[in-house]
Protein backbone atom coordinates (compact mmCIF):
# COMPACT_ATOMS: atom_id res chain seq x y z
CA UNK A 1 -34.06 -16.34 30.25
CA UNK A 2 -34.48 -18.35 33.38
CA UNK A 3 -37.64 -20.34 34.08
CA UNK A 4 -39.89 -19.64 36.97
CA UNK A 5 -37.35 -21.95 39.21
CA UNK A 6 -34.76 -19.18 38.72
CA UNK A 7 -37.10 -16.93 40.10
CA UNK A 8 -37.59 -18.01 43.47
CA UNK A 9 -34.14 -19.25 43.39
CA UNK A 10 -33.46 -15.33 43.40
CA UNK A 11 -35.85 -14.74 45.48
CA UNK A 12 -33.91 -17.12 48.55
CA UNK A 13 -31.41 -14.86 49.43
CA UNK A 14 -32.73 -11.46 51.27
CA UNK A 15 -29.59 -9.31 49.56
CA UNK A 16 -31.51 -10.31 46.53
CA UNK A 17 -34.73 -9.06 47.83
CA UNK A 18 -32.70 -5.72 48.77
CA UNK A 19 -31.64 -5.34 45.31
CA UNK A 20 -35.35 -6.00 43.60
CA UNK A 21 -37.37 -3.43 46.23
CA UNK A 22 -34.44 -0.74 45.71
CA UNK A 23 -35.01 -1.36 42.19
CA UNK A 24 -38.79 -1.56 41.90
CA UNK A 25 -38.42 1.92 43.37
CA UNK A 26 -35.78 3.81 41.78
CA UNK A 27 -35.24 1.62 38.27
CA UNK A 28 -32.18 2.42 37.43
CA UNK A 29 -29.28 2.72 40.22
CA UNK A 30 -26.12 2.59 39.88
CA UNK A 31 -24.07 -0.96 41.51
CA UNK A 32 -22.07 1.12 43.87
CA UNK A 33 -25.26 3.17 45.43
CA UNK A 34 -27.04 -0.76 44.72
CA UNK A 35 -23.66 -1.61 47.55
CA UNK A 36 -24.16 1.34 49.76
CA UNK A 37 -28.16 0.70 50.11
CA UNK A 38 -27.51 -2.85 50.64
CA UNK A 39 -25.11 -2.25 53.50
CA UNK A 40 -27.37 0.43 55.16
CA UNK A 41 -30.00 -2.67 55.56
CA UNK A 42 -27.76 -5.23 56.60
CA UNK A 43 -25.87 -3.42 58.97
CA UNK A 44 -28.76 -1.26 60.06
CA UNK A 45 -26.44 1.77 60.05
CA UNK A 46 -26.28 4.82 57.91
CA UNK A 47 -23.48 4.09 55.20
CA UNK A 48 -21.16 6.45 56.84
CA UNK A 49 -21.05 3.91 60.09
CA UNK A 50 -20.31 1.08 57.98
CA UNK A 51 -16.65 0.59 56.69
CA UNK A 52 -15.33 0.89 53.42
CA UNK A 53 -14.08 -2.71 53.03
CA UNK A 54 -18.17 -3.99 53.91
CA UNK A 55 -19.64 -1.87 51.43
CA UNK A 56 -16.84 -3.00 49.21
CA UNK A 57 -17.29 -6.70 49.98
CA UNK A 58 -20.96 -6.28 49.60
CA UNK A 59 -20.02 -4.34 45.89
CA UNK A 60 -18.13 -7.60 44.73
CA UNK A 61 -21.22 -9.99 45.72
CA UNK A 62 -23.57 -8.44 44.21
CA UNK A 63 -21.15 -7.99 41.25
CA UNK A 64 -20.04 -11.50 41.11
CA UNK A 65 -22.77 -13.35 42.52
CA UNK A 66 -26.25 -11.70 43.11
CA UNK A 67 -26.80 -9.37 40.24
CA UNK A 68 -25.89 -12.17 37.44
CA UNK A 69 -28.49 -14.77 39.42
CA UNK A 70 -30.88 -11.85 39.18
CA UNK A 71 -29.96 -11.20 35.49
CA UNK A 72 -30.50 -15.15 34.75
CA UNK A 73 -33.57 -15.01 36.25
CA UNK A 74 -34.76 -12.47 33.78
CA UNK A 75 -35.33 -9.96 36.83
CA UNK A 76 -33.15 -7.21 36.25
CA UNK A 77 -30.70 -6.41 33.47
CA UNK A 78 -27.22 -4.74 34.58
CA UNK A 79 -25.54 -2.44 32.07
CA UNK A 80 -21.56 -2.87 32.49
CA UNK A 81 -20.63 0.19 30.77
CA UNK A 82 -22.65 2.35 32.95
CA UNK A 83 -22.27 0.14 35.64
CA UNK A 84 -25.79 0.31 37.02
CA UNK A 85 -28.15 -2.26 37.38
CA UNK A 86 -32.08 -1.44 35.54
CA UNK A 87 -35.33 -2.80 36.33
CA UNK A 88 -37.17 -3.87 33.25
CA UNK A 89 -40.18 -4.43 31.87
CA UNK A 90 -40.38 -7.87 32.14
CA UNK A 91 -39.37 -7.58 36.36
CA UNK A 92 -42.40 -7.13 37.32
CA UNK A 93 -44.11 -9.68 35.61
CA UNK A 94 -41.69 -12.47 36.21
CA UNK A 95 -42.52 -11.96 40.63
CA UNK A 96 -46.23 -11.26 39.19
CA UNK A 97 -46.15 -14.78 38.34
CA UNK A 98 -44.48 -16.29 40.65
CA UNK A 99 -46.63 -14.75 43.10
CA UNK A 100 -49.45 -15.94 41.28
CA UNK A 101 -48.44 -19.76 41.39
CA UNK A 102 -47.69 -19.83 45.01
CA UNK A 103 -51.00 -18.09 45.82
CA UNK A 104 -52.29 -20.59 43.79
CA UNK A 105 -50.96 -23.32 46.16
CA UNK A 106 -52.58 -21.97 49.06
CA UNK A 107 -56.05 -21.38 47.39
CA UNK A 108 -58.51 -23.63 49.31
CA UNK A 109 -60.61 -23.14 45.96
């Protein structure tokens, strides 16, 4: 499990922030439809305007690169054999807190 630093390290890149919303909604979704959403907002098109090899390339980031920083972090938890990606328990807390410290830093208190 990642410390708070691996947090808002997750928390830099906006596909990142994609992923955690989608998932704070839905809690379980499946990478591909994880792709497919991701696309929709970063192309600001409905999936069937965007081509296959973007939603593809956006399928092998979040595979390869965003959804195991988001793992580390102790934000989500991705299930290879079903090949979906969960929202757990702990999710919520972890931003909870990281919310909490940065508030902190702007309390005049």
């Amino acid at each position: 499990m990642g410390g708070l630093d691996a947090v808002y390290r997750a928390l830099v890149d906006e596909r990142r922030r994609i992923v955690l919303s989608l998932l704070r909604e839905h809690h379980t979704v499946p990478l591909a439809d994880l792709a497919e959403s991701v696309a929709e907002s970063e192309f600001d098109e409905d999936v069937a305007a965007i081509s296959g090899e973007a939603v593809r390339d956006v399928y092998m980031s979040l595979y390869h690169t965003h959804v195991p920083l988001l793992e580390a972090a102790d934000l989500v938890r991705y299930e290879q054999e079903d090949d979906v990606v969960v929202w757990t328990e702990r999710s919520g807390e972890r931003l909870s807190t990281a919310r909490d410290r940065v508030d902190a830093l702007l309390d005049d208190g």
